[in-house]
PDB file of N, CA and C in Angstrom:
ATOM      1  N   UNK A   1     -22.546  23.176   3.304  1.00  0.00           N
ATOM      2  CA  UNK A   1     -22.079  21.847   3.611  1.00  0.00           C
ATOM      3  C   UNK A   1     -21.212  21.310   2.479  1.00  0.00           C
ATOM      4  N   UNK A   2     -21.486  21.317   1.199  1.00  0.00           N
ATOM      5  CA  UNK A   2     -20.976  21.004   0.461  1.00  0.00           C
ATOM      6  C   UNK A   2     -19.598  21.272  -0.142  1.00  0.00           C
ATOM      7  N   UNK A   3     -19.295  22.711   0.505  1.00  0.00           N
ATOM      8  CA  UNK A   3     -18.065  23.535   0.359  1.00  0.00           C
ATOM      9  C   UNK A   3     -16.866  22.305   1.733  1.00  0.00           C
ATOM     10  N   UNK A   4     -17.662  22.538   3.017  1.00  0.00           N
ATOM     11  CA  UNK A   4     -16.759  21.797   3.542  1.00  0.00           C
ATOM     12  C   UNK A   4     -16.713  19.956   3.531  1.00  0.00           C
ATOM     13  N   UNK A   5     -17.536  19.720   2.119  1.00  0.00           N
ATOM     14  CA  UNK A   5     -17.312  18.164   2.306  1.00  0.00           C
ATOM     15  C   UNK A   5     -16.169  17.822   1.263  1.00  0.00           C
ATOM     16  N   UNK A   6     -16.256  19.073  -0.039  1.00  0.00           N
ATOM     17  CA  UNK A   6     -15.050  19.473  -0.736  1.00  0.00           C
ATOM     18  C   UNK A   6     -13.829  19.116  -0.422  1.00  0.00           C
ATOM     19  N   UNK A   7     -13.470  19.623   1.091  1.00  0.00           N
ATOM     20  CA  UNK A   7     -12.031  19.725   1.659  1.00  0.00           C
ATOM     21  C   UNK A   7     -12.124  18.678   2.178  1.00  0.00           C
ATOM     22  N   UNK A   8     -13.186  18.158   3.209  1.00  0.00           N
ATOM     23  CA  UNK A   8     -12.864  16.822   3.995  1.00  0.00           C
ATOM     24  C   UNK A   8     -14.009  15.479   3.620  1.00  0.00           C
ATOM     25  N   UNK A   9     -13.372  15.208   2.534  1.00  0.00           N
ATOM     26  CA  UNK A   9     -15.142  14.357   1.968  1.00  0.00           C
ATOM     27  C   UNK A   9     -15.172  12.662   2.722  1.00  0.00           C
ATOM     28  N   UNK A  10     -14.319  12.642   3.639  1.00  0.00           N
ATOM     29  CA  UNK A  10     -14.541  11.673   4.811  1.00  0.00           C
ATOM     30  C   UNK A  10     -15.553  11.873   5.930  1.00  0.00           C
ATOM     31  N   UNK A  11     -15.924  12.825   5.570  1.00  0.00           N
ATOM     32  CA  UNK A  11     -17.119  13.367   6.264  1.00  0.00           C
ATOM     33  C   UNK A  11     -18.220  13.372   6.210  1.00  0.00           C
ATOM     34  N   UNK A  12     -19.768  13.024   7.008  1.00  0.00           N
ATOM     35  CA  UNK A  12     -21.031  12.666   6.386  1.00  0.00           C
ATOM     36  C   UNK A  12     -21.505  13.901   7.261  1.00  0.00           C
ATOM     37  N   UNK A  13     -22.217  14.449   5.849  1.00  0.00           N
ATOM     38  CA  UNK A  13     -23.161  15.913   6.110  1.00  0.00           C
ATOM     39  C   UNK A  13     -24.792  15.361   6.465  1.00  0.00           C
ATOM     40  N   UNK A  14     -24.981  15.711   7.711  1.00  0.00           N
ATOM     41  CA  UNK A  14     -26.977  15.585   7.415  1.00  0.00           C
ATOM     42  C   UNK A  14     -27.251  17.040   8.275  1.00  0.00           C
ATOM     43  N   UNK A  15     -28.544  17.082   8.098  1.00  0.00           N
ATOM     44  CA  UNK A  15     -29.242  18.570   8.771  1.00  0.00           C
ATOM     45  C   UNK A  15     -30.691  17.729   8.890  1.00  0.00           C
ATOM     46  N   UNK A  16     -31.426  18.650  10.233  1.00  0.00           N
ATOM     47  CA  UNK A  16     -32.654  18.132  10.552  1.00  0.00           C
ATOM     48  C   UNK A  16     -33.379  19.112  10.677  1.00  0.00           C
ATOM     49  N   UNK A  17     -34.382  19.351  10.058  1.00  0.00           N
ATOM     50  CA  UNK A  17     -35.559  20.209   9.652  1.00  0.00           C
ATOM     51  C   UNK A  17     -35.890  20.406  11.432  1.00  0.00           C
ATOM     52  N   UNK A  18     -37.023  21.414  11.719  1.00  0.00           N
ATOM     53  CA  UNK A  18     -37.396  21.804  13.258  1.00  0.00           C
ATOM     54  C   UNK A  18     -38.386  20.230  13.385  1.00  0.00           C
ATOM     55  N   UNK A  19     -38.226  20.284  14.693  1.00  0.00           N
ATOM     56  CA  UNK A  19     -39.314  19.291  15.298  1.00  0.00           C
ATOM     57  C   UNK A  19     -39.402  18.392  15.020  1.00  0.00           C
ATOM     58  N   UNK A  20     -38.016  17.345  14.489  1.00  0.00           N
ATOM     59  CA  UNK A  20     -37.143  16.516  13.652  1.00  0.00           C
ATOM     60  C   UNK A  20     -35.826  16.404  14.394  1.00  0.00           C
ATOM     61  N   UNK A  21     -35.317  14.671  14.328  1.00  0.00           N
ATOM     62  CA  UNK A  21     -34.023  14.528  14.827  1.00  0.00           C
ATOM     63  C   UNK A  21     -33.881  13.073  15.021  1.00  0.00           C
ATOM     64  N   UNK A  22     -32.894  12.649  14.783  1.00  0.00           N
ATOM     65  CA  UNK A  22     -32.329  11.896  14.685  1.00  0.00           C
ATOM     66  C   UNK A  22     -31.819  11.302  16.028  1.00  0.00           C
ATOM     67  N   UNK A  23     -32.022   9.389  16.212  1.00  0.00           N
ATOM     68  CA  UNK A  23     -31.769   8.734  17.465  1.00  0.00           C
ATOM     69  C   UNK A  23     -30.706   8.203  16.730  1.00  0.00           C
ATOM     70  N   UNK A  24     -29.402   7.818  17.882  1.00  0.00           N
ATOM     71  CA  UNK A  24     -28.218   7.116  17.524  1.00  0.00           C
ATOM     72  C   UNK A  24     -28.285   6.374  18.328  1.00  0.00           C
ATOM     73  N   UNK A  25     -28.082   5.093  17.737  1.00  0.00           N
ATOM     74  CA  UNK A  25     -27.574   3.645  19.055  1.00  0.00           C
ATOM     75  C   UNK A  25     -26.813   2.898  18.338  1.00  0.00           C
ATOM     76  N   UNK A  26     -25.315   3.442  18.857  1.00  0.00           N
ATOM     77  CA  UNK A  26     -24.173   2.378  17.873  1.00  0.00           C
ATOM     78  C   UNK A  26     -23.678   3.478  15.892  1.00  0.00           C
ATOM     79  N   UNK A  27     -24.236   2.538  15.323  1.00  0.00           N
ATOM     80  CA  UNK A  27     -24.313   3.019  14.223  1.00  0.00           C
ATOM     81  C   UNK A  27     -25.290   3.523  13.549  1.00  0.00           C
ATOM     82  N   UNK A  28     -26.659   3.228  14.268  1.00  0.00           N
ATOM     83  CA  UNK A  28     -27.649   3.193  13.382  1.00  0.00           C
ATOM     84  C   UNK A  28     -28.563   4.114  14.164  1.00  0.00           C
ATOM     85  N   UNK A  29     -29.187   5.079  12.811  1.00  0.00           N
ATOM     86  CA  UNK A  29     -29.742   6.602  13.293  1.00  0.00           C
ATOM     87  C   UNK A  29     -30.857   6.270  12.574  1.00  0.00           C
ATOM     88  N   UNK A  30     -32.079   6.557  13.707  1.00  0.00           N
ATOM     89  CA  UNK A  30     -33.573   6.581  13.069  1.00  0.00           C
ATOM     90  C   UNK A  30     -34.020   7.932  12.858  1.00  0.00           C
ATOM     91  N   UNK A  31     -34.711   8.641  12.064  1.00  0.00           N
ATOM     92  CA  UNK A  31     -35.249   9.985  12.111  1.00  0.00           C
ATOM     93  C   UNK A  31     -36.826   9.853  12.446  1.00  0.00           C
ATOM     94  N   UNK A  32     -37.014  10.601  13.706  1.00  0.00           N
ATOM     95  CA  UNK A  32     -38.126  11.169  14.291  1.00  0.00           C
ATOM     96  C   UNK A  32     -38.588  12.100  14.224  1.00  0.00           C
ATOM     97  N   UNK A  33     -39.964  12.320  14.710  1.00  0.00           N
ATOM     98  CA  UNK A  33     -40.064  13.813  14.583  1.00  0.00           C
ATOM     99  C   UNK A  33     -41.072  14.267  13.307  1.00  0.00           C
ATOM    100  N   UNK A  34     -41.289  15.407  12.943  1.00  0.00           N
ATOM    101  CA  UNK A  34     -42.557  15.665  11.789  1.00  0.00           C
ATOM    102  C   UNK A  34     -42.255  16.416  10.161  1.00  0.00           C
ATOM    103  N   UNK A  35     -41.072  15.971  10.227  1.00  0.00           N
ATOM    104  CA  UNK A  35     -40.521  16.137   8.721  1.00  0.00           C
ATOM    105  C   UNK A  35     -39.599  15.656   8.135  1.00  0.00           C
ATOM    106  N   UNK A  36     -38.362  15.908   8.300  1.00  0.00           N
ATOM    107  CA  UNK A  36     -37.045  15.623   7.528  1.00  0.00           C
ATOM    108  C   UNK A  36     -36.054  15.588   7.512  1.00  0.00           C
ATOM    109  N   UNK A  37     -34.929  14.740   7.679  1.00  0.00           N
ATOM    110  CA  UNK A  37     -33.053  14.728   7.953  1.00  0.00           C
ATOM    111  C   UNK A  37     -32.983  14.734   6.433  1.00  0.00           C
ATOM    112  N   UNK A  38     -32.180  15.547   5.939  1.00  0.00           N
ATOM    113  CA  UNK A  38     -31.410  15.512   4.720  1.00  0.00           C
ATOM    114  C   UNK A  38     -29.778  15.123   5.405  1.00  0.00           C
ATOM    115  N   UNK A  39     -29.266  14.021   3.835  1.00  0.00           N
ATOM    116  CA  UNK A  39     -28.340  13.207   4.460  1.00  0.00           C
ATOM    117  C   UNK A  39     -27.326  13.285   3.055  1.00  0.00           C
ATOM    118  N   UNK A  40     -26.123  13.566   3.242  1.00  0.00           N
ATOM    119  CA  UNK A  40     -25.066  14.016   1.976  1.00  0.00           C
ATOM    120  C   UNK A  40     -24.064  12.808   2.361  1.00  0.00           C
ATOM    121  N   UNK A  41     -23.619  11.661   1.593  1.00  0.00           N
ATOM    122  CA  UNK A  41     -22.621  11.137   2.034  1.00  0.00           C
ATOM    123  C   UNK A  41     -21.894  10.777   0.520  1.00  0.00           C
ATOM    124  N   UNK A  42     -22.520  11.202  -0.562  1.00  0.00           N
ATOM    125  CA  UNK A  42     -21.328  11.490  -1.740  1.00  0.00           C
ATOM    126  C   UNK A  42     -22.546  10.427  -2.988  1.00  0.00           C
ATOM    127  N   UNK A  43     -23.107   9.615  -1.956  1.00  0.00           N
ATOM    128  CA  UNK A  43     -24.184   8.735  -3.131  1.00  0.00           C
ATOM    129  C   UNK A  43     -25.236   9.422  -3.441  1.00  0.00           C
ATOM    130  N   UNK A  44     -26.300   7.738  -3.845  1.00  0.00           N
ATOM    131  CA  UNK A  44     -27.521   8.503  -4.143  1.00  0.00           C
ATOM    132  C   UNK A  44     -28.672   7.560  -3.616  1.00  0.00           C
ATOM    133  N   UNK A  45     -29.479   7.080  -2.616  1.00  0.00           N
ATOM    134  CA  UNK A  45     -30.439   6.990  -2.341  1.00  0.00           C
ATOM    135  C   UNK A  45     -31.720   7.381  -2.693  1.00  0.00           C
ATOM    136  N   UNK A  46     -33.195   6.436  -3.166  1.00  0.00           N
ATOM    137  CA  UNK A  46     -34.610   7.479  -3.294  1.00  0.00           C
ATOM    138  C   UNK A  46     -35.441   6.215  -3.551  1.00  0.00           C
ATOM    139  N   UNK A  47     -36.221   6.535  -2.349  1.00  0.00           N
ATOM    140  CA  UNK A  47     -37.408   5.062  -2.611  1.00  0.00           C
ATOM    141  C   UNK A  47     -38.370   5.414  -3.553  1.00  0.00           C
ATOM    142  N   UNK A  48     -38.112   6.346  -4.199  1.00  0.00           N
ATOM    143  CA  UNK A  48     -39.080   6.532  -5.365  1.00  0.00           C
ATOM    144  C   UNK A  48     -38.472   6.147  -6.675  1.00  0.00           C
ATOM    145  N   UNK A  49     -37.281   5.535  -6.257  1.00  0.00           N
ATOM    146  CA  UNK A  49     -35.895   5.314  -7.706  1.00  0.00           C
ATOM    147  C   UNK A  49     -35.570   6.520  -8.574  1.00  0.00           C
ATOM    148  N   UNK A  50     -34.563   6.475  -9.077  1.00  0.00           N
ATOM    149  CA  UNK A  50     -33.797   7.622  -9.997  1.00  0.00           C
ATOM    150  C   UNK A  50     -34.029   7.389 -11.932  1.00  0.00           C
ATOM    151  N   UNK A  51     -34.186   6.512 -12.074  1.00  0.00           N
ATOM    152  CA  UNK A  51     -34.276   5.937 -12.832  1.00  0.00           C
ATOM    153  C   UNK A  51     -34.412   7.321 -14.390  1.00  0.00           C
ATOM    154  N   UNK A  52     -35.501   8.206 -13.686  1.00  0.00           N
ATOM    155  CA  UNK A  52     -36.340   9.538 -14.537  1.00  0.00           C
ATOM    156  C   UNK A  52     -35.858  10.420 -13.862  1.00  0.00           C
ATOM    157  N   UNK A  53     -35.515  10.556 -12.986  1.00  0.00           N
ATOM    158  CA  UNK A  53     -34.955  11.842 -12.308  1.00  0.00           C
ATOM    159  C   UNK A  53     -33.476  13.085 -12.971  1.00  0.00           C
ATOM    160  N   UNK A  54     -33.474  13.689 -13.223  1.00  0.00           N
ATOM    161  CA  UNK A  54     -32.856  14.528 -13.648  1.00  0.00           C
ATOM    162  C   UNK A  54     -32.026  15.176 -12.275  1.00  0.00           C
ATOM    163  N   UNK A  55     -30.507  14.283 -12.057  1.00  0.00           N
ATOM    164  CA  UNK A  55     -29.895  14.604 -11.150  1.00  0.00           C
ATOM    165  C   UNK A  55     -28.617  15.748 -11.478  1.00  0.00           C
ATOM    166  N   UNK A  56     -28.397  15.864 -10.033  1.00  0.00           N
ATOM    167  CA  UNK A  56     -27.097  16.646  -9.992  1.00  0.00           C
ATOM    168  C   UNK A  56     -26.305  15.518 -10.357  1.00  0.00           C
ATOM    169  N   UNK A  57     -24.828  16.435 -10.529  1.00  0.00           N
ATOM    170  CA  UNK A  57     -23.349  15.893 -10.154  1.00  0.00           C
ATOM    171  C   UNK A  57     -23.446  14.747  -9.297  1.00  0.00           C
ATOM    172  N   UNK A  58     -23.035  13.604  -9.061  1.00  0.00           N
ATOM    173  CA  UNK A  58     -22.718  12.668  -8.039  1.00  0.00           C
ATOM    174  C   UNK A  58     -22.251  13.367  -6.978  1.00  0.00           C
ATOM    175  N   UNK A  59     -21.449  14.561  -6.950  1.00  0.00           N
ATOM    176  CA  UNK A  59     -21.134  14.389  -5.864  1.00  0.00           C
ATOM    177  C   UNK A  59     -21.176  16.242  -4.848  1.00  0.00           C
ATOM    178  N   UNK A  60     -22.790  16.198  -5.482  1.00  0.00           N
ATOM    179  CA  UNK A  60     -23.853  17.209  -4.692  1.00  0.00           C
ATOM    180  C   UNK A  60     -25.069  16.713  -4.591  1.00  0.00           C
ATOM    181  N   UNK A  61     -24.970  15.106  -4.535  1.00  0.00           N
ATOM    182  CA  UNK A  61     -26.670  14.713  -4.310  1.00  0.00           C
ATOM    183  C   UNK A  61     -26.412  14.680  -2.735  1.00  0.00           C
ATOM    184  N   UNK A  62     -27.785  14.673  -2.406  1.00  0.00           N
ATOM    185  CA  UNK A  62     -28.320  14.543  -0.892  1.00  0.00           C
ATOM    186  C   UNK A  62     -29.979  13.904  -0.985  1.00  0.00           C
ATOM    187  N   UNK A  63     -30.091  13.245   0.302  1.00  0.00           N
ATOM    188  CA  UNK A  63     -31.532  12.462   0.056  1.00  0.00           C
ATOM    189  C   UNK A  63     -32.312  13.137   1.754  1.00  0.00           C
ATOM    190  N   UNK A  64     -33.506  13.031   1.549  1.00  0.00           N
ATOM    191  CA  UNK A  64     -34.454  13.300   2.732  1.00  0.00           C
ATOM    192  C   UNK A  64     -35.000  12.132   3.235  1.00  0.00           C
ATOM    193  N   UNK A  65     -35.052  11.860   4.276  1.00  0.00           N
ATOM    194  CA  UNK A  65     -35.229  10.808   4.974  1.00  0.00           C
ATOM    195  C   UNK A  65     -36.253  11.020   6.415  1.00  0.00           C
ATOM    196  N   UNK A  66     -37.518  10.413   6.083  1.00  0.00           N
ATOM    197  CA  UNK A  66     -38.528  11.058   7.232  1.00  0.00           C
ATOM    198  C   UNK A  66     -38.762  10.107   8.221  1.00  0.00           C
ATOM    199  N   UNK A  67     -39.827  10.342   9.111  1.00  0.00           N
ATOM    200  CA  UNK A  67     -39.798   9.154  10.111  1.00  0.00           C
ATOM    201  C   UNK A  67     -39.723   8.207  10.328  1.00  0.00           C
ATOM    202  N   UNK A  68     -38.800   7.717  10.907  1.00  0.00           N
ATOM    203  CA  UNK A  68     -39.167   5.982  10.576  1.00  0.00           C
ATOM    204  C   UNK A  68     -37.829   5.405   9.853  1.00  0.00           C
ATOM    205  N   UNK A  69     -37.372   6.119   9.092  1.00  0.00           N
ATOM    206  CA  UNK A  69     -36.705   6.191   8.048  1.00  0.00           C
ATOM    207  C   UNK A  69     -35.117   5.475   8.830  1.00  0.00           C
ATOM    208  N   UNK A  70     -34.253   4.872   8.432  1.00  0.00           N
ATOM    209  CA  UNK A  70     -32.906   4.219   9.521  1.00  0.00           C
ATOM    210  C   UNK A  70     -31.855   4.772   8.324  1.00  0.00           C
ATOM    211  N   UNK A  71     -30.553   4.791   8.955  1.00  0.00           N
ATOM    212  CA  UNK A  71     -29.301   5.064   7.753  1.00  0.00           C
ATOM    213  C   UNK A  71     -28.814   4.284   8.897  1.00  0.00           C
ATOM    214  N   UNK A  72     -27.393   3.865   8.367  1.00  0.00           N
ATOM    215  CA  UNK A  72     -26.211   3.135   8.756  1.00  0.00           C
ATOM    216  C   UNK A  72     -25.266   3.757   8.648  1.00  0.00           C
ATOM    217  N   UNK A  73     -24.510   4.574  10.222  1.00  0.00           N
ATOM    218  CA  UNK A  73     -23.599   5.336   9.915  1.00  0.00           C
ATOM    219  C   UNK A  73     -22.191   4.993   9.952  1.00  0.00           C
ATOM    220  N   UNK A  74     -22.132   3.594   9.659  1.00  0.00           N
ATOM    221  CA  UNK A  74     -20.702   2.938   9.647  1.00  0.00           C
ATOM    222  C   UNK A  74     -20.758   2.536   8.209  1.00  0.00           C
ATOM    223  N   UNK A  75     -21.453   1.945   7.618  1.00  0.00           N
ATOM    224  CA  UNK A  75     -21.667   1.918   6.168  1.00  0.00           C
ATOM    225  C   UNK A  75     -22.157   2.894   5.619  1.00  0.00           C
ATOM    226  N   UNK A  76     -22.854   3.823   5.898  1.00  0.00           N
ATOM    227  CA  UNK A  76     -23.583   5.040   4.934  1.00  0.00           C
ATOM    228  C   UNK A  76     -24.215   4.619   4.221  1.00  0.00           C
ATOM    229  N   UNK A  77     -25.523   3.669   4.951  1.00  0.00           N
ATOM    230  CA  UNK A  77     -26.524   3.206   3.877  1.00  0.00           C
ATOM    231  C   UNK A  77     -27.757   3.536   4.392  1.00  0.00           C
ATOM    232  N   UNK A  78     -28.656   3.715   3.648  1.00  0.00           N
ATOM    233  CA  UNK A  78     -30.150   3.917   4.225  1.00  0.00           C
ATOM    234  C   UNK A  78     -30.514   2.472   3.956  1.00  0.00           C
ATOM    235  N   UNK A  79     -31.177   1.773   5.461  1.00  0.00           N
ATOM    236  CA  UNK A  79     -31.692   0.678   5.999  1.00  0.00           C
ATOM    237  C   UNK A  79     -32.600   0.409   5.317  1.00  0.00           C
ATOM    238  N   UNK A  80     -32.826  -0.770   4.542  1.00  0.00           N
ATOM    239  CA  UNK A  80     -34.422  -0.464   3.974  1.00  0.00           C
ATOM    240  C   UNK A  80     -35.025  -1.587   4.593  1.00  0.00           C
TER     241      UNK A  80
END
């Protein structure tokens, strides 16, 4: 994913773990299901804060986002 966000970084990368997936209505995507959407849109999101975290590059982070969980896919924000 990251190779092709390289070339077109107008682009928002997510992937959904099995038995997991994502509802769209409009802009706004809830993740369902019994694990995890990982979501690449160039930031950095983490309800656990970054603060101590020992990150990548800005612009190879990605965040996991489990049930329940909302993003905003016209803004590229996770809903809190």
């Amino acid at each position: 994913m990251f190779d092709i966000l390289k070339v077109r970084p107008e682009l928002l990368g997510f992937g959904c773990d099995e038995n997991t997936a994502l509802v769209v209505d409009g802009d706004n995507a809830r993740v369902i299901g019994a694990t995890y959407c990982l979501f690449y849109d160039g930031g950095f999101w983490s309800r656990e804060g970054s603060a101590e975290k020992n990150l990548p590059p800005s612009n190879q982070r990605f965040y996991f986002l489990r049930a329940g969980d909302r993003y905003n896919l016209a803004t590229r924000k996770v809903v809190a």
